[in-house]
Structures are given as structure tokens and as C-alpha cells.
C-alpha atoms as a PDB file:
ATOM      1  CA  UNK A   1      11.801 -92.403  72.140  1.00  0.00           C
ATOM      2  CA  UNK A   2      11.062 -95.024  74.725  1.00  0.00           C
ATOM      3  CA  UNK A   3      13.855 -95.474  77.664  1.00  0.00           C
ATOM      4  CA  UNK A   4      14.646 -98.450  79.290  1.00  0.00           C
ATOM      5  CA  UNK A   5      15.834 -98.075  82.990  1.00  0.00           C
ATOM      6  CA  UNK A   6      17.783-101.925  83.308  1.00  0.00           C
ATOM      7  CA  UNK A   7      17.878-102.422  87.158  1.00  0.00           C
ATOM      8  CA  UNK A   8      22.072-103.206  87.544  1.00  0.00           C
ATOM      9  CA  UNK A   9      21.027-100.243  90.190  1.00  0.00           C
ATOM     10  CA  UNK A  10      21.500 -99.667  94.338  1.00  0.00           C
ATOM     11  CA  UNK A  11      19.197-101.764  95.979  1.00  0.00           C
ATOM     12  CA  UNK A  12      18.059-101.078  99.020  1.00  0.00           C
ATOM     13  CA  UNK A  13      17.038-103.645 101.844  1.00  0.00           C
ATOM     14  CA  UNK A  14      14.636-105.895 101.618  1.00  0.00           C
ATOM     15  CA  UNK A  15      11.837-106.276 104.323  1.00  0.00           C
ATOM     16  CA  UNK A  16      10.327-109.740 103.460  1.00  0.00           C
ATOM     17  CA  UNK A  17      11.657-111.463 106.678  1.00  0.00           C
ATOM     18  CA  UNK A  18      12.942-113.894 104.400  1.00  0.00           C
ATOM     19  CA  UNK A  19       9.291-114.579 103.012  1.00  0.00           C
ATOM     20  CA  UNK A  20       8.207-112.930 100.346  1.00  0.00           C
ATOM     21  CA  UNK A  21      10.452-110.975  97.821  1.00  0.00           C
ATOM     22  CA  UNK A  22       9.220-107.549  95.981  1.00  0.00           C
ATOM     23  CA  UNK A  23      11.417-106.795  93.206  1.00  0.00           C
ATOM     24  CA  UNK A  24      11.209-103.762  90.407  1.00  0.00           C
ATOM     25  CA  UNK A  25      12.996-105.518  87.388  1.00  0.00           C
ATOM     26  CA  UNK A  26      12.865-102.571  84.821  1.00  0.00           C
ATOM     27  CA  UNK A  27      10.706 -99.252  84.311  1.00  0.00           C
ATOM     28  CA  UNK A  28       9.820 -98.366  80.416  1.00  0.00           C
ATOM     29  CA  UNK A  29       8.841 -94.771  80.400  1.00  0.00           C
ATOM     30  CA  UNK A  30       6.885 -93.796  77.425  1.00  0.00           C
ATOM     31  CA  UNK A  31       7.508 -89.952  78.672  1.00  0.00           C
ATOM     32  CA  UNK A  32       8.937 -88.260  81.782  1.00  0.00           C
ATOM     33  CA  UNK A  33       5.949 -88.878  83.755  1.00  0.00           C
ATOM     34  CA  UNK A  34       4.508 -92.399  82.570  1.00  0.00           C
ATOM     35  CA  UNK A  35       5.777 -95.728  81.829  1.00  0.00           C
ATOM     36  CA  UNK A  36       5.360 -99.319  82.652  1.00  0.00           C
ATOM     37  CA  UNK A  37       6.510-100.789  85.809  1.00  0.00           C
ATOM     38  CA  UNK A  38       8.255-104.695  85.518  1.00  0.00           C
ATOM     39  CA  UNK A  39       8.109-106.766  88.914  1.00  0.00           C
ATOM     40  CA  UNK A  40       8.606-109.899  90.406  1.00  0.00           C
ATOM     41  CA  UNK A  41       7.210-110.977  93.562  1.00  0.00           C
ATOM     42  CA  UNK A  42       8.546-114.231  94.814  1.00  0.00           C
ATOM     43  CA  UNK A  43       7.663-116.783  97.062  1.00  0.00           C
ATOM     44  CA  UNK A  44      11.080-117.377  99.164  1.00  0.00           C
ATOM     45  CA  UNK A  45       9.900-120.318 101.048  1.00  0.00           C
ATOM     46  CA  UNK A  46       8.966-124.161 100.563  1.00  0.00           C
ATOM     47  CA  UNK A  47       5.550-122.729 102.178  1.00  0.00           C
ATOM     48  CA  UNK A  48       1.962-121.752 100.220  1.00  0.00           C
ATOM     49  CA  UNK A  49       1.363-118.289 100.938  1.00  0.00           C
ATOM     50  CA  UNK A  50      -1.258-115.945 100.067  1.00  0.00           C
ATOM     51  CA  UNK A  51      -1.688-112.043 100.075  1.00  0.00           C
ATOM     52  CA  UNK A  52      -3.794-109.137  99.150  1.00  0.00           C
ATOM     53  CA  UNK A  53      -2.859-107.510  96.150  1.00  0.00           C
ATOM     54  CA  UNK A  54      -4.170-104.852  93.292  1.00  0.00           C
ATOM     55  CA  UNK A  55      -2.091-106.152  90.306  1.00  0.00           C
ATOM     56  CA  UNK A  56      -3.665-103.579  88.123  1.00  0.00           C
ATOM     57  CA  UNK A  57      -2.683-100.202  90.046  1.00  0.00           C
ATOM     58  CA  UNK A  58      -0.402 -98.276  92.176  1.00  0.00           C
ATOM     59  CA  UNK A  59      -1.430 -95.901  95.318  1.00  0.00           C
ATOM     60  CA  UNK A  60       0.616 -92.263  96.308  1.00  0.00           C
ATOM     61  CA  UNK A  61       2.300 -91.916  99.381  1.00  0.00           C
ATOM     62  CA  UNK A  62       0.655 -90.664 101.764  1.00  0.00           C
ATOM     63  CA  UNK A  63       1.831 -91.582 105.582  1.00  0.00           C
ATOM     64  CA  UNK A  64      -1.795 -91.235 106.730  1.00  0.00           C
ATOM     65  CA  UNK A  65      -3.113 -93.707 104.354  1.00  0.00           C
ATOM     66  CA  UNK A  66      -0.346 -96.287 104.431  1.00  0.00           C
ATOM     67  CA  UNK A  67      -2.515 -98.924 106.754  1.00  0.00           C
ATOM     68  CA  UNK A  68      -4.697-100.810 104.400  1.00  0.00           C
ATOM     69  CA  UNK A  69      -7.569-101.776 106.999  1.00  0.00           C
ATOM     70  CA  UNK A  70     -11.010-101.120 105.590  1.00  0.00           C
ATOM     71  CA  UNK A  71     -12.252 -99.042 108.084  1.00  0.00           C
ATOM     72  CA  UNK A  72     -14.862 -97.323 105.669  1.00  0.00           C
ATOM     73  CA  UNK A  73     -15.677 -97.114 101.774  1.00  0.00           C
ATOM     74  CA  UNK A  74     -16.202 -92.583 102.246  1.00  0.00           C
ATOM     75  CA  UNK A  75     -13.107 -92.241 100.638  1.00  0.00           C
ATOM     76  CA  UNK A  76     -12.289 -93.819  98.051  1.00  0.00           C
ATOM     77  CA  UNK A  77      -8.321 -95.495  97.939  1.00  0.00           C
ATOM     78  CA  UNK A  78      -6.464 -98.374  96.190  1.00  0.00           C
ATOM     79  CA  UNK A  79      -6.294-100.453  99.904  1.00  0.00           C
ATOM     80  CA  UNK A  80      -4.111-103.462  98.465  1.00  0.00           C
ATOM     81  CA  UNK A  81      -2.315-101.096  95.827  1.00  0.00           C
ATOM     82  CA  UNK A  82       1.772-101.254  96.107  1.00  0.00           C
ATOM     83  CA  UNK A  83       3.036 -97.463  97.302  1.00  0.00           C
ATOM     84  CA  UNK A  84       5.114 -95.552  95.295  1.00  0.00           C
ATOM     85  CA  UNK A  85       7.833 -93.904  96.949  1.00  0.00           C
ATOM     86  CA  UNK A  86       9.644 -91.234  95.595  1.00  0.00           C
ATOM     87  CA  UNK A  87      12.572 -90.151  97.727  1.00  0.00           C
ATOM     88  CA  UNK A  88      14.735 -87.064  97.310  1.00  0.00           C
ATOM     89  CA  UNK A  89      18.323 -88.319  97.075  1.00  0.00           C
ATOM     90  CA  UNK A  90      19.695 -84.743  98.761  1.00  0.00           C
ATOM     91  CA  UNK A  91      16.877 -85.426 101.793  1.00  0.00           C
ATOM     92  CA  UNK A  92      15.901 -88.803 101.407  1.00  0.00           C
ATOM     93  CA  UNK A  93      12.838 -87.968 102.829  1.00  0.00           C
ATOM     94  CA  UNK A  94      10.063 -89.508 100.804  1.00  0.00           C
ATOM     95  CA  UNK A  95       7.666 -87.246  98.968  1.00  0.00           C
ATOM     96  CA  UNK A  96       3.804 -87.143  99.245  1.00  0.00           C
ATOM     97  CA  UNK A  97       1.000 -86.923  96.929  1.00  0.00           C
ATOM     98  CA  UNK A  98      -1.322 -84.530  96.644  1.00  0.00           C
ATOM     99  CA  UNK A  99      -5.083 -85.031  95.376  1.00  0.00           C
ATOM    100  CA  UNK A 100      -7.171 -83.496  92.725  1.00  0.00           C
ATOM    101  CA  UNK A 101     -10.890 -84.533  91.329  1.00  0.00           C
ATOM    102  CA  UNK A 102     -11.631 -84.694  87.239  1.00  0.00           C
ATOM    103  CA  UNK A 103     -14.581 -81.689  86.796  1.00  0.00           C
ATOM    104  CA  UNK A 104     -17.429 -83.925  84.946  1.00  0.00           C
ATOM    105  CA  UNK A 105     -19.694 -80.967  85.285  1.00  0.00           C
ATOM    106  CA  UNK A 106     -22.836 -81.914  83.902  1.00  0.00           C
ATOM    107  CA  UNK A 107     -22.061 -84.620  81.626  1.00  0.00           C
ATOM    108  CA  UNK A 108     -25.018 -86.601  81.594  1.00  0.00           C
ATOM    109  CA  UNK A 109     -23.558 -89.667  79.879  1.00  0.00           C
ATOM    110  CA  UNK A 110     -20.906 -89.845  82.523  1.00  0.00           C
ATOM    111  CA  UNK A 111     -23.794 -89.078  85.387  1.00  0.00           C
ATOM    112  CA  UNK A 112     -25.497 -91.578  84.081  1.00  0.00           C
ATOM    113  CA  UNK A 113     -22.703 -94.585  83.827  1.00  0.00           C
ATOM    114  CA  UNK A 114     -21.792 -93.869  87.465  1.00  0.00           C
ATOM    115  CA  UNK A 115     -25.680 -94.791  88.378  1.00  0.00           C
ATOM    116  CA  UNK A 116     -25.467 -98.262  86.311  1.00  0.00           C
ATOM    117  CA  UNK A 117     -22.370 -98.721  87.972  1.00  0.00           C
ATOM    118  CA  UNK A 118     -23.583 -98.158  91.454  1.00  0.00           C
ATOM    119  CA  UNK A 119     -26.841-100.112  90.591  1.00  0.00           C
ATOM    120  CA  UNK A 120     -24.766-103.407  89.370  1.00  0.00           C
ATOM    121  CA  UNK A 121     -22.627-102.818  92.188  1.00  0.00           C
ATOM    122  CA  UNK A 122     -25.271-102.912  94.924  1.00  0.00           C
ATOM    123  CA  UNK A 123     -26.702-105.654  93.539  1.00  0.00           C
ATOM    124  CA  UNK A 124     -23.460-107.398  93.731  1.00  0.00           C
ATOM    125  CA  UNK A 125     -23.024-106.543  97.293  1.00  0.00           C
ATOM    126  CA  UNK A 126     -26.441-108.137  98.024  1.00  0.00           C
ATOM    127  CA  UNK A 127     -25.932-111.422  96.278  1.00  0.00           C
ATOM    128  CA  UNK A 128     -22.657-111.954  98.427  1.00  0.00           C
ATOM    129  CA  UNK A 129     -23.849-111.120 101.745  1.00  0.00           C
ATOM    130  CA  UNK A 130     -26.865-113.559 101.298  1.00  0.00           C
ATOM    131  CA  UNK A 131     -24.367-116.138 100.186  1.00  0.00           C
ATOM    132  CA  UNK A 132     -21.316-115.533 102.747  1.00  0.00           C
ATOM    133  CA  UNK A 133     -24.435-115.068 105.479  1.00  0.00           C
ATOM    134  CA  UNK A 134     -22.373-111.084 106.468  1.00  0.00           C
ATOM    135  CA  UNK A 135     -24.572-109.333 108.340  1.00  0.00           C
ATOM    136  CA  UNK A 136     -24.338-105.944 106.584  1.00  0.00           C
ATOM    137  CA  UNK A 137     -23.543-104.266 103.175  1.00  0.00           C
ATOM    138  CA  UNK A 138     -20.395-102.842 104.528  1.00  0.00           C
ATOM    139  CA  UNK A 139     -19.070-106.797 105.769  1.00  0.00           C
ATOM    140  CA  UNK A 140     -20.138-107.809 102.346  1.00  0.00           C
ATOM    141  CA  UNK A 141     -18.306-105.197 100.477  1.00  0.00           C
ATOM    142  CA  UNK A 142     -15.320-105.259 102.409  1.00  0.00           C
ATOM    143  CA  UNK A 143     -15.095-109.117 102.463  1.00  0.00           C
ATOM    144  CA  UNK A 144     -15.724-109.346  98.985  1.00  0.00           C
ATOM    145  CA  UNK A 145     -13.370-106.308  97.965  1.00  0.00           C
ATOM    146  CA  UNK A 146     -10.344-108.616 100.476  1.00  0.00           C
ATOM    147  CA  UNK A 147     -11.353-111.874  98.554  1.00  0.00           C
ATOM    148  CA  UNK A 148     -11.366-110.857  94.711  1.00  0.00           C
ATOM    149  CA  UNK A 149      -7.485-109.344  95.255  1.00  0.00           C
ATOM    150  CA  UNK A 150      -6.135-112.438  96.992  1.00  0.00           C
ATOM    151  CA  UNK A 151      -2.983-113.588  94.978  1.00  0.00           C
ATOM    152  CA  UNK A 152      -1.667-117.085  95.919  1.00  0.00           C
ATOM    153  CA  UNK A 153       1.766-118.451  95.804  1.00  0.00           C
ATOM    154  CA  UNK A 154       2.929-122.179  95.550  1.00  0.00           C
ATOM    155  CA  UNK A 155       6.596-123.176  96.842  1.00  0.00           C
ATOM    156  CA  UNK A 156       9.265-120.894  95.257  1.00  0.00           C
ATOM    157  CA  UNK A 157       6.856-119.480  93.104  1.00  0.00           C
ATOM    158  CA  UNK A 158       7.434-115.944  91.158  1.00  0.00           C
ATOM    159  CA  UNK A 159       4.264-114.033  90.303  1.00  0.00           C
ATOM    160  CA  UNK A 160       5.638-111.009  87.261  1.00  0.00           C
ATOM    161  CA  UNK A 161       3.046-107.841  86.956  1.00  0.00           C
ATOM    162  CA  UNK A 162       3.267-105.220  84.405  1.00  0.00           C
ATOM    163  CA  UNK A 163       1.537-102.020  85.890  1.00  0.00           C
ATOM    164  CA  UNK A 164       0.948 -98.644  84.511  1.00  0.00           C
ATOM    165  CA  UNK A 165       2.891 -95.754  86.142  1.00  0.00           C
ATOM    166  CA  UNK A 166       1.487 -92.126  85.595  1.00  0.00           C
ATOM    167  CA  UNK A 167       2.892 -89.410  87.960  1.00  0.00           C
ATOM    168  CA  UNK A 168       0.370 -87.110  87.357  1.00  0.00           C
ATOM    169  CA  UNK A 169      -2.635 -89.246  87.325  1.00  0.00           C
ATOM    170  CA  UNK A 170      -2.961 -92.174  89.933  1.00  0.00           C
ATOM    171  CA  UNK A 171      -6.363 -92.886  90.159  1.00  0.00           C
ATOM    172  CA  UNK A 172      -8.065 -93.470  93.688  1.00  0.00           C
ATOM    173  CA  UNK A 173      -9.945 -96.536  92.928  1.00  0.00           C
ATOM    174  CA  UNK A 174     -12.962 -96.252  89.919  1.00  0.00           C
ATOM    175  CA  UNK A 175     -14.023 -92.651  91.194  1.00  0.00           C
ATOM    176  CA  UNK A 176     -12.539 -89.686  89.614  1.00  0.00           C
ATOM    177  CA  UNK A 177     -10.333 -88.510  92.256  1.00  0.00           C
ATOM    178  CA  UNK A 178      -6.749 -88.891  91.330  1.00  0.00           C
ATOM    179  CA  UNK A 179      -3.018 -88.551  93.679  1.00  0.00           C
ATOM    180  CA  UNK A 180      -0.040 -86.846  91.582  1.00  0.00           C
ATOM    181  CA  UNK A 181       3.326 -86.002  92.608  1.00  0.00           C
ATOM    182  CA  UNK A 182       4.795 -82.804  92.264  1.00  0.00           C
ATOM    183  CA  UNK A 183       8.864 -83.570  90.710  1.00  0.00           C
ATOM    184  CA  UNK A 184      11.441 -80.911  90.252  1.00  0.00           C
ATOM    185  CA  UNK A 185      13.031 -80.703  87.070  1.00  0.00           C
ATOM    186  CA  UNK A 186      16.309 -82.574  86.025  1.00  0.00           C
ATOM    187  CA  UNK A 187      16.114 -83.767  89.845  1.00  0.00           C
ATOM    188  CA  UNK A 188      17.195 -87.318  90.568  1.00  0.00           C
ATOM    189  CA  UNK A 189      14.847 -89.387  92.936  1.00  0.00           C
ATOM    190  CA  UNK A 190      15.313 -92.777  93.855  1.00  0.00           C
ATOM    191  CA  UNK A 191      12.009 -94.612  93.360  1.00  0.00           C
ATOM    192  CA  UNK A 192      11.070 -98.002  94.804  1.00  0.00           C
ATOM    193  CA  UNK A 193       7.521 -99.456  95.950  1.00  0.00           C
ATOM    194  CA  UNK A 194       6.232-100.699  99.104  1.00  0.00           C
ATOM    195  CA  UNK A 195       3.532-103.054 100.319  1.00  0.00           C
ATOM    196  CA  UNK A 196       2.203-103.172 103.741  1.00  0.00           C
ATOM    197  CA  UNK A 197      -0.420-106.202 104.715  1.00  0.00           C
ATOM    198  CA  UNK A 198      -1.952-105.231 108.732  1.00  0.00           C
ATOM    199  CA  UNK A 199      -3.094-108.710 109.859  1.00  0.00           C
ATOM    200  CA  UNK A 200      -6.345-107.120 110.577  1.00  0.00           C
ATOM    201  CA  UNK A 201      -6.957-107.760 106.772  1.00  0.00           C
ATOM    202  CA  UNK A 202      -7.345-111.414 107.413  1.00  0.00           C
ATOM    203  CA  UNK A 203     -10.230-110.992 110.080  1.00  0.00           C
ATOM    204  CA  UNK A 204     -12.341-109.351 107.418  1.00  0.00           C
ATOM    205  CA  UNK A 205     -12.593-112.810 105.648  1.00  0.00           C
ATOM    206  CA  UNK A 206     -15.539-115.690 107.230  1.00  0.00           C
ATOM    207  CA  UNK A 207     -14.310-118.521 108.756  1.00  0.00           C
ATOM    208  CA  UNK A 208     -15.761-120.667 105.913  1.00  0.00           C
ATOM    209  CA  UNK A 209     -13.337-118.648 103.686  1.00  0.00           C
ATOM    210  CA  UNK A 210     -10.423-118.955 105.981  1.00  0.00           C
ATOM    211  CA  UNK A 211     -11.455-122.885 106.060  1.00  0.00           C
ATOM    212  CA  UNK A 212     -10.904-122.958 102.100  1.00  0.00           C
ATOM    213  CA  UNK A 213      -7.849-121.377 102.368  1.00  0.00           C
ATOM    214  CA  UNK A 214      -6.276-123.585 105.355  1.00  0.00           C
ATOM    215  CA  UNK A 215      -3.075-124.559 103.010  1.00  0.00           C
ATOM    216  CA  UNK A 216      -2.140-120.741 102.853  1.00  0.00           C
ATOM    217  CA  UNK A 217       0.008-119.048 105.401  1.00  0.00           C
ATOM    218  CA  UNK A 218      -1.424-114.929 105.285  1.00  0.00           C
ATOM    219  CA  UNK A 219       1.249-112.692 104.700  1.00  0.00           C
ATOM    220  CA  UNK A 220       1.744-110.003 107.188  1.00  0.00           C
ATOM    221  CA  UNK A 221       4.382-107.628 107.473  1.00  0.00           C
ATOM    222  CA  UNK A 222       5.677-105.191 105.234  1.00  0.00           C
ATOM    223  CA  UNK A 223       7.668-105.905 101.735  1.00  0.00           C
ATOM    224  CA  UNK A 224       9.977-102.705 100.106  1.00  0.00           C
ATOM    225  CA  UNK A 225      11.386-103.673  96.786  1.00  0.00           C
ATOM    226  CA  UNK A 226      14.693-102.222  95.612  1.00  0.00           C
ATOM    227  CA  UNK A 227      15.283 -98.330  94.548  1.00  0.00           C
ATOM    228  CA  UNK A 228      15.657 -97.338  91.146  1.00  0.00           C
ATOM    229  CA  UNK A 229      16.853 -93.950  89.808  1.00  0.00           C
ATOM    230  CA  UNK A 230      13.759 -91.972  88.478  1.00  0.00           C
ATOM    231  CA  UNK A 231      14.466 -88.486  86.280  1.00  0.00           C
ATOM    232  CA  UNK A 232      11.752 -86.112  85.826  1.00  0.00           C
ATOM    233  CA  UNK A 233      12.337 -83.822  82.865  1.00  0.00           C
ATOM    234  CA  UNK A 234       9.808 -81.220  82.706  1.00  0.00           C
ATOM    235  CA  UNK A 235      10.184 -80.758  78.857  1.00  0.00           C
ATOM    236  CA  UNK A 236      10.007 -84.394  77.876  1.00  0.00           C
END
């Protein structure tokens, strides 16, 4: 049976500086370890704004990876992904994910789908760095990678995203490396996300692009929505 958790929960503090808000409206879980996440992300101000955001996926904690510069594509990671943050309520220390790969073996269909995929992919790369004039594959990719997850807000505008949330299985990026948290049973955690925007971002895009986008103010800074209460039942 589905529950419902109805946020008339703690909140904790908001760090928007009166910008942006990040807001967890409600969490259906489907079992103990997966559900869909509800939230609201609201423009505060009489200001356009715009931001980097993956609407489609979350990232782990990990305090080593919580910059999202694109320093390098090696490792693959959800840059503009909100952070799930899982905090014991007895610590209140946050908890950190560990990784794992999927063993494909020798599956030669799946072999063979990751070579189309890289194929397109490159070919994609080239097309915008000839077009953007970047000077390498890596500007290209990265530029490209900051531009298709721009979100934009008008005046007092609310943006509401519907993400899935496994525990187990949060994927890093379209490889087949996953993050998964490790929950004791029957334990209470409180659960909120977090999004953190370096300026740095911003100097990844041309100054054509930033031209285009004049009307925007970038968002730096970093947004922390509200806590929920998250049980993990290990038989459920």
C-alpha cells in the first residue's frame, strides 16, 4: 500500500538569501526504499532568474563531490542533480553514499548500445563546438551539458518537479555506476535536499550565450529545502 508523507513537518532553515525557495511538498513511497519526490522551487523575487538544474534525477551525498564545477567528464556524476541528505536524528550528522557498478559482463547487446551511444554523442559534441566556435571537445561538452539543464524563472514564478527516489539505486549519470545509502531498520532520519550552484558554473557558458541570457540574474549560492521524516523498514 502506497504512503503518503503530507509535509505539516519541522522545517528547517532555508538558505535562499531570500531568492530562490526549495521546497519538498510530499514524498509517495511505493516501498521502503523508493517513491516519488513532490517539490516546488520558487522564484521569491520581482527579478528573472535562471539556474542549473537536473529535473529528472537526484545525486548521494558525498562531501567530496558536493561542488558542481566540471572539472572533468572521468567520472561520471549528476553535476546539477539536487543532494539528498539523510541525517541521523540521534547524530544529525548526515550520511554518505557509497558506490557500486551493474556487472554487464559480456552482454553484447548492451556493449553494443553503449558504442551507438558514444558515437551519437561525439557527433553531438562536434556539431556544437563548430557552432559555439569552443576550442575543444571538453569546452563543448561541458558548455553544452551547463546549457541543456538551464531552468528559467519569471517574477514570482513556481517551477513543481516530480522525481524518482530509489535508495538503493541512484544512478551516476547514463553509465552504470550507481550511489545507495545504507539505512538502519525502523530508524528515523530526517531527509531534506540540497542544491549548491559555484558561480564558476556561469564562466563555462560563451559570451554570446551569456548575451542571450542578459534578462537573467545566475543563481549562486546554496538552496536547502525543508526536512521531512524518512522511515526505512527493512521488511517492507
Amino acid at each position: 500500500m502506497k504512503k503518503i508523507i503530507i509535509l505539516t513537518l519541522f522545517f528547517s532553515s532555508i538558505i535562499s538569501f531570500g531568492q530562490i525557495d526549495l521546497k519538498i511538498v510530499s514524498l509517495e513511497k511505493s516501498s521502503s526504499s523508493r517513491g516519488e519526490m513532490v517539490i516546488d522551487i520558487t522564484n521569491l523575487t520581482n527579478d528573472y532568474y535562471a539556474l542549473p538544474l537536473d529535473k529528472e534525477k537526484f545525486k548521494g551525498y558525498n562531501v567530496d563531490e558536493l561542488s558542481n564545477e566540471i572539472t572533468s567528464f572521468d567520472h561520471s556524476y549528476n553535476f546539477f542533480a539536487p543532494t539528498l541528505l539523510f541525517k541521523d536524528t540521534t547524530t544529525n550528522e548526515p550520511l554518505t553514499v557509497l558506490m557500486r557498478s551493474y556487472d554487464i559482463g559480456e552482454d553484447e547487446y548492451l556493449i553494443k548500445k553503449i558504442d551507438k551511444k558514444e558515437i551519437k554523442e561525439r557527433r553531438k559534441i562536434a556539431k556544437w563546438k563548430k557552432e559555439n566556435n569552443l576550442k575543444s571537445d571538453f569546452e563543448a561538452k561541458r558548455n553544452m551539458f551547463v546549457m541543456d539543464h538551464l531552468i528559467f524563472f519569471a517574477p514570482k514564478q513556481k517551477m513543481r518537479l516530480k522525481i524518482k527516489l530509489d535508495i538503493f539505486d541512484i544512478r551516476r549519470g547514463d553509465t552504470f555506476f550507481y550511489d545507495y545509502y545504507i539505512l538502519n531498520d525502523k530508524t528515523n532520519y530526517d531527509l531534506s535536499i540540497q542544491l549548491t550552484i559555484n558561480n564558476n558554473i556561469y564562466n563555462y557558458l560563451t559570451d554570446q550565450q551569456k548575451k542571450g541570457l542578459q534578462k537573467y540574474i545566475f543563481f549562486t549560492g546554496n538552496l536547502k529545502s525543508n526536512s521531512i521524516s524518512f522511515v526505512y523498514n527493512f521488511f517492507s
